[in-house]
N, C-alpha and C. Protein backbone atom coordinates (compact mmCIF):
# COMPACT_ATOMS: atom_id res chain seq x y z
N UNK A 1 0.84 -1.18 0.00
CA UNK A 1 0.00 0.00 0.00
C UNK A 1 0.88 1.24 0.00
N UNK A 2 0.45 2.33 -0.28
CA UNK A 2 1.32 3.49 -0.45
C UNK A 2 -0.11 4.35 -0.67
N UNK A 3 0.31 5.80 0.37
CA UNK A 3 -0.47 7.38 0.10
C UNK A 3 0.33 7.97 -0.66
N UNK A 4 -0.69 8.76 -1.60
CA UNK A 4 -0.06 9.75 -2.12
C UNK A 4 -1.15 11.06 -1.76
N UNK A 5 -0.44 12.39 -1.34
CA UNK A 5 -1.12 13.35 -0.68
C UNK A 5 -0.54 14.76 -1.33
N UNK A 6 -1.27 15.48 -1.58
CA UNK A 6 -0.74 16.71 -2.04
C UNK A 6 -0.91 18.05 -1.74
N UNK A 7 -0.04 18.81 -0.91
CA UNK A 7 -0.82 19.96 -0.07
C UNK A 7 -1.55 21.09 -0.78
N UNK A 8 -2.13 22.00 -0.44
CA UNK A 8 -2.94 23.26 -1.09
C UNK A 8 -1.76 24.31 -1.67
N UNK A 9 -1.52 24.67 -2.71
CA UNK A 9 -0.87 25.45 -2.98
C UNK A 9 -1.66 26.22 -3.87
N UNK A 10 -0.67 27.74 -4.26
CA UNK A 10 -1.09 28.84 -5.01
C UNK A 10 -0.27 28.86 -6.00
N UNK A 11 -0.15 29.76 -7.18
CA UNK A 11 1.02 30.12 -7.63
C UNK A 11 1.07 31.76 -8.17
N UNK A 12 2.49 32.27 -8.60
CA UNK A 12 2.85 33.57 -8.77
C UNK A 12 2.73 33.62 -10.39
N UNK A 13 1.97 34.94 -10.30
CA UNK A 13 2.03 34.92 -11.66
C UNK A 13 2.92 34.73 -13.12
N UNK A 14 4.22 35.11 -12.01
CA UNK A 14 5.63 34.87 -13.08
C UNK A 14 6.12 33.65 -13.52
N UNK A 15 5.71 32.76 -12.41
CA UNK A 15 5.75 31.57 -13.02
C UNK A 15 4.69 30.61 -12.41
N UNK A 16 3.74 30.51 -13.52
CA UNK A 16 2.62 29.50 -13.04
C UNK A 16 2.76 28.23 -12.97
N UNK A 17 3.97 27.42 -13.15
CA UNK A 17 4.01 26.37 -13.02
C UNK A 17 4.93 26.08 -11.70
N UNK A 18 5.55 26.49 -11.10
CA UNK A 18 6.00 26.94 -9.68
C UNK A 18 4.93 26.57 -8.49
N UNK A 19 4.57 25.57 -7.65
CA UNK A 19 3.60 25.70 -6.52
C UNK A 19 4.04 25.95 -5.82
N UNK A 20 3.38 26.94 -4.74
CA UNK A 20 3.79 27.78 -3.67
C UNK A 20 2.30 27.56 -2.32
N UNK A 21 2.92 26.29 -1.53
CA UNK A 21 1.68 26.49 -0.17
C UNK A 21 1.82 27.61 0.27
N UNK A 22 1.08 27.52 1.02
CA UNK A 22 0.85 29.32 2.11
C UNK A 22 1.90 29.31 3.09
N UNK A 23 2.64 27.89 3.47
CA UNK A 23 4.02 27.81 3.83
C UNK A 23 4.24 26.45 4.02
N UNK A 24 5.37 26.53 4.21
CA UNK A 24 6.02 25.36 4.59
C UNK A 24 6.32 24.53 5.56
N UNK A 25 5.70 24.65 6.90
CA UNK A 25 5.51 24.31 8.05
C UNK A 25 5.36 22.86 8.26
N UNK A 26 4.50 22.26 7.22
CA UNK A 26 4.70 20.75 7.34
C UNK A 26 6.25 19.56 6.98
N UNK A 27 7.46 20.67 6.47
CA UNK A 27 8.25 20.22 5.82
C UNK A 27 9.46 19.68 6.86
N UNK A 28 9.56 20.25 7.49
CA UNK A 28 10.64 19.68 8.77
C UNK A 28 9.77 18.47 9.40
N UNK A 29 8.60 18.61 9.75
CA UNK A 29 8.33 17.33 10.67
C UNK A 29 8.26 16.14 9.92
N UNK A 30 7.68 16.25 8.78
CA UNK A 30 7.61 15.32 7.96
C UNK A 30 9.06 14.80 7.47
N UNK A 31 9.53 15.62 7.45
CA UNK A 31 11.46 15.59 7.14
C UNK A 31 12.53 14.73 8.11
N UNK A 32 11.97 14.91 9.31
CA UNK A 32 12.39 14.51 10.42
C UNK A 32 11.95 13.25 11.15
N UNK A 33 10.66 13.04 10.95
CA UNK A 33 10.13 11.61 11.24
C UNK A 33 10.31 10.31 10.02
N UNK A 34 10.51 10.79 8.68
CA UNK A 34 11.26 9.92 7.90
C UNK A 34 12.87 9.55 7.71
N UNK A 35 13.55 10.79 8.19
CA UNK A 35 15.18 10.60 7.93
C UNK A 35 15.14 9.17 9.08
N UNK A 36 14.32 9.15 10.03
CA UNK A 36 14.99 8.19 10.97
C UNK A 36 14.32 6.69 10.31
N UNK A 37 13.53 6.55 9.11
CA UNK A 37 13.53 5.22 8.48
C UNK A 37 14.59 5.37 7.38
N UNK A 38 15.59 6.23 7.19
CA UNK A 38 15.91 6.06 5.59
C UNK A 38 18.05 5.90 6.05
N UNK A 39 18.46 5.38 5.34
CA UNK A 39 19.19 5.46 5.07
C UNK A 39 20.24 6.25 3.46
N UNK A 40 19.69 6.38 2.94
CA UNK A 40 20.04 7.22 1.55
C UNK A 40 19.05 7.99 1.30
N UNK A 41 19.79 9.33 0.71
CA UNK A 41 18.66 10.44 0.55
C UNK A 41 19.00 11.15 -1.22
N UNK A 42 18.39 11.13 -1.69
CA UNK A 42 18.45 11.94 -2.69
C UNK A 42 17.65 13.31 -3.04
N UNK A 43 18.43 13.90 -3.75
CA UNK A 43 17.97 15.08 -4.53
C UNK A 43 17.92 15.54 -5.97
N UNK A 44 16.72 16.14 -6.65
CA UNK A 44 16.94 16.18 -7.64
C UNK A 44 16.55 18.17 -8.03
N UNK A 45 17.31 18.66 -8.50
CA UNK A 45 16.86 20.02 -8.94
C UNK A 45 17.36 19.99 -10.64
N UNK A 46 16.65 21.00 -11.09
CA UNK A 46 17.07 21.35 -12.65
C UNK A 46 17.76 21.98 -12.94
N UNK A 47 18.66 21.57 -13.85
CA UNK A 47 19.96 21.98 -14.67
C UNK A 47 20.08 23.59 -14.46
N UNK A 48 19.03 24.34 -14.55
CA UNK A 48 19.27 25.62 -14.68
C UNK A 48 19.17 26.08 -13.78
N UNK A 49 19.18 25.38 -12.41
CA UNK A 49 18.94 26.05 -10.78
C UNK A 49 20.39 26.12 -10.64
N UNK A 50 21.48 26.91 -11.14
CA UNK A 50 22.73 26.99 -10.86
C UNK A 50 23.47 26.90 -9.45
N UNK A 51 22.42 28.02 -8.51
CA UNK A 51 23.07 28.31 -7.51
C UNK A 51 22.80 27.35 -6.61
N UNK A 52 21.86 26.57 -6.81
CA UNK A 52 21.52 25.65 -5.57
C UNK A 52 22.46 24.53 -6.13
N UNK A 53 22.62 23.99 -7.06
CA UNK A 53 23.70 22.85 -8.19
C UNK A 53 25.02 23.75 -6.82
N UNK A 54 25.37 24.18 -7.22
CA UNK A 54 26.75 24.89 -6.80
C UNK A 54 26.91 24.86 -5.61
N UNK A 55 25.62 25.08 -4.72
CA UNK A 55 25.51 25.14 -2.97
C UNK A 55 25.92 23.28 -2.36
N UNK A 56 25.06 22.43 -3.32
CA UNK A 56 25.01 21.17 -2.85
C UNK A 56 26.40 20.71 -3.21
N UNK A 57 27.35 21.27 -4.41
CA UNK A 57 28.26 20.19 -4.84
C UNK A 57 29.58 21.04 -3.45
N UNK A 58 29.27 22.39 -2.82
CA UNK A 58 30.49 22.15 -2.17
C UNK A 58 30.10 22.09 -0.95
N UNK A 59 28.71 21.83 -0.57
CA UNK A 59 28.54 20.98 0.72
C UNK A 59 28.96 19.62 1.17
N UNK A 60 28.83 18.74 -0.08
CA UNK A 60 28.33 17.45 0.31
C UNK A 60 29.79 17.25 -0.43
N UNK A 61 29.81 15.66 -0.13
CA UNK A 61 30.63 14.62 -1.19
C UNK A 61 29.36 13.59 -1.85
N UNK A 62 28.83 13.95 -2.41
CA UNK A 62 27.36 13.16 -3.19
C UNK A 62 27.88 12.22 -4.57
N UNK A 63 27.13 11.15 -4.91
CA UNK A 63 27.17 10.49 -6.25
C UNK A 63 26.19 11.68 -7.01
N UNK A 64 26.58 12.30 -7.89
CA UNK A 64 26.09 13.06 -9.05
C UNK A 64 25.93 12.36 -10.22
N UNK A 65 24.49 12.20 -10.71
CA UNK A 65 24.33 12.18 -11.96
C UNK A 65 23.65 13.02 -12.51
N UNK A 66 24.32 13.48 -13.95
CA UNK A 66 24.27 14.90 -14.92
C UNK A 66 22.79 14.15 -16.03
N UNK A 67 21.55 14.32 -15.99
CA UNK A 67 20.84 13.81 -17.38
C UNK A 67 20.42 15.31 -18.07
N UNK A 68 19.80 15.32 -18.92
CA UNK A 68 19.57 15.91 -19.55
C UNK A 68 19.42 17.41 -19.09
N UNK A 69 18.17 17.13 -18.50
CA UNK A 69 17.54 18.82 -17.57
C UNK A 69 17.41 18.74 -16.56
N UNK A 70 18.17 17.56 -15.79
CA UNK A 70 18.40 17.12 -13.98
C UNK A 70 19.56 16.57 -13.58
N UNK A 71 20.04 17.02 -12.64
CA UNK A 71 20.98 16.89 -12.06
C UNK A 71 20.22 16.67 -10.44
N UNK A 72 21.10 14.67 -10.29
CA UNK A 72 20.65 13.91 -9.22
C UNK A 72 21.80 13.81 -8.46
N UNK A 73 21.51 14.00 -7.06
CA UNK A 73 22.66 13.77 -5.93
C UNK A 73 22.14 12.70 -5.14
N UNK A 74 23.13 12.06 -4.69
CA UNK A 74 22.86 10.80 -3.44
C UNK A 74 23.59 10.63 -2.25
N UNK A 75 23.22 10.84 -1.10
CA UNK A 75 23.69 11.18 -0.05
C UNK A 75 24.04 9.83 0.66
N UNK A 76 24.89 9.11 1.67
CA UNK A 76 23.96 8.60 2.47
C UNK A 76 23.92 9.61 3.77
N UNK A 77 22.93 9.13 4.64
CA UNK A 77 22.50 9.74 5.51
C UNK A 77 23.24 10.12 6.74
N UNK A 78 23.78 11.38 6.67
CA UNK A 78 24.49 11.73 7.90
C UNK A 78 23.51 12.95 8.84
N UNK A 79 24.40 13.40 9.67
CA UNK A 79 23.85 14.40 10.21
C UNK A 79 24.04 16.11 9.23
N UNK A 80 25.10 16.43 8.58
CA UNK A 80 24.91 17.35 8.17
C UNK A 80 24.11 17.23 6.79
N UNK A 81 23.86 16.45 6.14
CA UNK A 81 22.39 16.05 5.15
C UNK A 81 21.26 16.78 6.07
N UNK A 82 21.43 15.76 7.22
CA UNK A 82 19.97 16.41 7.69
C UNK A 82 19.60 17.50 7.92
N UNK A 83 20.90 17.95 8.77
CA UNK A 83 20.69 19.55 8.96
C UNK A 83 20.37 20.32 7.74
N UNK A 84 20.78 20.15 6.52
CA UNK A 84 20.61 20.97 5.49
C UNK A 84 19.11 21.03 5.09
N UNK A 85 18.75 19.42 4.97
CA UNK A 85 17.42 19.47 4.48
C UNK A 85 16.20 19.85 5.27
N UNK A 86 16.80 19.86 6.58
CA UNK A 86 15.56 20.57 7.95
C UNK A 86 15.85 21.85 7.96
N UNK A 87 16.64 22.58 7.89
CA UNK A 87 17.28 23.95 8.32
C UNK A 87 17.24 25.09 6.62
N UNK A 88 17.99 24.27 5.32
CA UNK A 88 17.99 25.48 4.16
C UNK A 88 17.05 24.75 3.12
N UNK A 89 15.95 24.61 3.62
CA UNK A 89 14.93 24.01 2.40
C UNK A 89 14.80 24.70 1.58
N UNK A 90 14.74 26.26 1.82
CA UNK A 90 14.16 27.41 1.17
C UNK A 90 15.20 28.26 0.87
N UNK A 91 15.28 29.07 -0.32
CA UNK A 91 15.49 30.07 -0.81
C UNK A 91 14.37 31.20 -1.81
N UNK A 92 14.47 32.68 -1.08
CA UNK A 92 13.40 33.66 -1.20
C UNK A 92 11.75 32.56 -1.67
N UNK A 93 12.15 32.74 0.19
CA UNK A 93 10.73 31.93 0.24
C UNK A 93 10.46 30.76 -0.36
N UNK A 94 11.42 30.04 -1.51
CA UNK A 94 10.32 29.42 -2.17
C UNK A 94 11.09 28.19 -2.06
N UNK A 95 10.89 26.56 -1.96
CA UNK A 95 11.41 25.24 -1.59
C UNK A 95 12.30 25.30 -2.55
N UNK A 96 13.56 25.08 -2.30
CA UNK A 96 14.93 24.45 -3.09
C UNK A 96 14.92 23.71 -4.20
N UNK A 97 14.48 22.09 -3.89
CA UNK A 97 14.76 21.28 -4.73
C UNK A 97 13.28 20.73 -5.44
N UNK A 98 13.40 20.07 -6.39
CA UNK A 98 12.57 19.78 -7.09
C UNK A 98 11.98 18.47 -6.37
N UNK A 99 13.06 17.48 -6.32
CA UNK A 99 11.83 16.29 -5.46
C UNK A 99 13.33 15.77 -4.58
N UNK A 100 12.66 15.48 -3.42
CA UNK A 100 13.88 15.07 -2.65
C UNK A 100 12.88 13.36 -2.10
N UNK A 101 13.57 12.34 -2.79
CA UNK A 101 13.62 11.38 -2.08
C UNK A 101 14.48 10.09 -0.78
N UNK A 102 13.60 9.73 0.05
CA UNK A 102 14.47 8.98 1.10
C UNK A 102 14.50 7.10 0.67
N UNK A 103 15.15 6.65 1.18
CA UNK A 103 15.32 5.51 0.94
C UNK A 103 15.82 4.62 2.54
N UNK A 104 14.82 3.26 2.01
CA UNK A 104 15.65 2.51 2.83
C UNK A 104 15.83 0.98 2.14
N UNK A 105 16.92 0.78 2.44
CA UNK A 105 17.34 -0.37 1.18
C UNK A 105 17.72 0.30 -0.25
N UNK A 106 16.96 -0.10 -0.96
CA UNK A 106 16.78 0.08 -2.40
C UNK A 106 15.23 0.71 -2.25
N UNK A 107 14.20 1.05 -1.49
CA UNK A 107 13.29 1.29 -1.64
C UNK A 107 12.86 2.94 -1.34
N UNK A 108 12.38 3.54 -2.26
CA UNK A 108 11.92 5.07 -1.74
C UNK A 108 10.69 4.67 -0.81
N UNK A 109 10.70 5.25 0.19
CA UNK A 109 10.11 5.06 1.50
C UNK A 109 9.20 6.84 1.58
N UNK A 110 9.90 7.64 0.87
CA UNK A 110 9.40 8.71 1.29
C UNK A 110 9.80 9.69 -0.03
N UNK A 111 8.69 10.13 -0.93
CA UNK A 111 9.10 10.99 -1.73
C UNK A 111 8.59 12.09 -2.03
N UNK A 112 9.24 13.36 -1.83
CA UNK A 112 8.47 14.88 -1.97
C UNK A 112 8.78 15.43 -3.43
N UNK A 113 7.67 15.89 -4.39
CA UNK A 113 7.75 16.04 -5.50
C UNK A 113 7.67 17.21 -5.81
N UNK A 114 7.79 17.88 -7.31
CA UNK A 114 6.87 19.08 -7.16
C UNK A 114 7.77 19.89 -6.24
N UNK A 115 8.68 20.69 -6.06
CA UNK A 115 8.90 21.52 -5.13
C UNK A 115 8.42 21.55 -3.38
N UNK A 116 7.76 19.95 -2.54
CA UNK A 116 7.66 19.98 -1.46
C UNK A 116 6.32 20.05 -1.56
N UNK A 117 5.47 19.56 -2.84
CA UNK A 117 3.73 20.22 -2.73
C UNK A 117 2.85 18.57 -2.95
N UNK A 118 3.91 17.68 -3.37
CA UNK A 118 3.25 16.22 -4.21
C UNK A 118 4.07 15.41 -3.00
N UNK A 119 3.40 14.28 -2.76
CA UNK A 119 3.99 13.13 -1.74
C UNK A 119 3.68 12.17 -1.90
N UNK A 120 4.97 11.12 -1.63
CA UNK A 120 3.76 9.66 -1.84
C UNK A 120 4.66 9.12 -0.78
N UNK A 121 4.53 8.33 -0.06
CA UNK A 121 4.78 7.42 0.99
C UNK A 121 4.79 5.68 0.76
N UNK A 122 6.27 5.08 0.85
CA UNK A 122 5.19 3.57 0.61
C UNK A 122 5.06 2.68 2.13
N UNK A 123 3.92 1.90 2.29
CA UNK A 123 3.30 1.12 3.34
C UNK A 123 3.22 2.10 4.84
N UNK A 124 2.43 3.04 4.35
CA UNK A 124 2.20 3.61 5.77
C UNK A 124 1.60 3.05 6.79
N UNK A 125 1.58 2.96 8.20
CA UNK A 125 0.89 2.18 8.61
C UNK A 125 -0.32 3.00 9.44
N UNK A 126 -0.90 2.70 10.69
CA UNK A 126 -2.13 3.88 11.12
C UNK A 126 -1.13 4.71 11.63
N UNK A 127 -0.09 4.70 12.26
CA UNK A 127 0.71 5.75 13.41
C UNK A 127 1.29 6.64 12.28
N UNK A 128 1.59 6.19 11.24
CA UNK A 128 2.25 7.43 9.71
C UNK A 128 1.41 7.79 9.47
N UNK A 129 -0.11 7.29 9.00
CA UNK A 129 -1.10 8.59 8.52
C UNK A 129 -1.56 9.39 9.53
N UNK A 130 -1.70 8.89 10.65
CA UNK A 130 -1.45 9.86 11.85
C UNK A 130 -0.74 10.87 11.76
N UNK A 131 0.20 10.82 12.18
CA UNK A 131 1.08 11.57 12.29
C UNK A 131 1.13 12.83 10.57
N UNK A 132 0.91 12.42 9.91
CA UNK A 132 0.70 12.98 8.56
C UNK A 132 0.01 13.78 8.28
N UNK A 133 -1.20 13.48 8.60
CA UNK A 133 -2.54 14.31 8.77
C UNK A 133 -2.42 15.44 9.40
N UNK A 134 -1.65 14.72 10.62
CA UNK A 134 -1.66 15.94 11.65
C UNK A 134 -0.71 17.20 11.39
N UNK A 135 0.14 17.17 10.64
CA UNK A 135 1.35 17.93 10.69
C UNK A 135 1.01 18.65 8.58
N UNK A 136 0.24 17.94 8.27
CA UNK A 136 0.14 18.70 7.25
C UNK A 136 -1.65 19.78 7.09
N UNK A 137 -1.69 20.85 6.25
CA UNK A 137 -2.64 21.51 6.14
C UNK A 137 -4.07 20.60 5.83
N UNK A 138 -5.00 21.34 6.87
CA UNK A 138 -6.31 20.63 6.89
C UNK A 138 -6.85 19.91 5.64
N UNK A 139 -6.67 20.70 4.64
CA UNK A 139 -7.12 20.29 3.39
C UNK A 139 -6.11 19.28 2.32
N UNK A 140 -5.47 19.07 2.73
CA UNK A 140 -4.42 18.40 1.95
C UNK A 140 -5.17 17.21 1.46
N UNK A 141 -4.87 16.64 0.23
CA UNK A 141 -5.53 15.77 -0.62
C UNK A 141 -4.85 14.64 -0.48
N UNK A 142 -5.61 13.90 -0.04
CA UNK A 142 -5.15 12.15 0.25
C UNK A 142 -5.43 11.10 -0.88
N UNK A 143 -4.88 10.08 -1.37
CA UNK A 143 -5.80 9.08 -2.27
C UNK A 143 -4.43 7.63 -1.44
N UNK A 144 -5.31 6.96 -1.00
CA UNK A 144 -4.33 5.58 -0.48
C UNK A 144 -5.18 4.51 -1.53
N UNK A 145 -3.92 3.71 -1.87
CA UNK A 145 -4.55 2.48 -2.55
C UNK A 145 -3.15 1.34 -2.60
């Protein structure tokens, strides 16, 4: 089984394909109650997000792969990963990376899409949609199957 949930967002007129929630408040807890199932974390932003490309390659020591119009990093899971991804999610206001997924094994366990606005989770059990519900906006759109 796996949720997939997607919070309420708006967008700016300059770029309408950009989603922007009313904030980001659900993103650390949710951030923080999965790093402790995952062992490998990835990130993916687009080729033309220069400055954030540039921020991650002299933070980290990451596996980089270059495709076309994405550029993928792979972490494994330390503490300064985490700190980064709980602490500089954002720049002027608006979420960093394009989809940041967690892993445990070989399995994405936890994936934020979409700029932090699309989610899917696999085998949640009642204490994860718990906890999920609770920490994300009232209206957030659920479909489990």
């Amino acid at each position: 089984m796996e949720v997939q949930f997607t919070v309420p967002w708006f967008t700016f007129d300059e770029n309408p394909t950009y989603p922007l929630p009313e904030n980001y408040n659900y993103w650390v807890p949710l951030t923080q109650y999965y790093l402790k199932k995952t062992n490998l974390i990835e990130i993916h932003c687009w080729n033309e997000e220069k400055e954030i490309l540039t921020e991650i390659n002299s933070l980290f020591g990451a596996v980089i792969n270059v495709e076309t119009n994405l550029t993928i990093f792979k972490f494994s899971k330390n503490r300064k990963i985490e700190d980064y991804l709980t602490q500089q999610y954002k720049v002027a206001e608006k979420f960093k990376w394009f989809t940041v997924n967690f892993y445990s094994g070989s399995n994405v366990i936890f994936h934020s899409g979409h700029w932090a606005t699309e989610f899917v989770v696999l085998d949640p059990g009642k204490a994860d949609m718990d906890f999920i519900k609770a920490v994300t906006p009232s209206d957030t759109n659920f479909l489990q199957y």
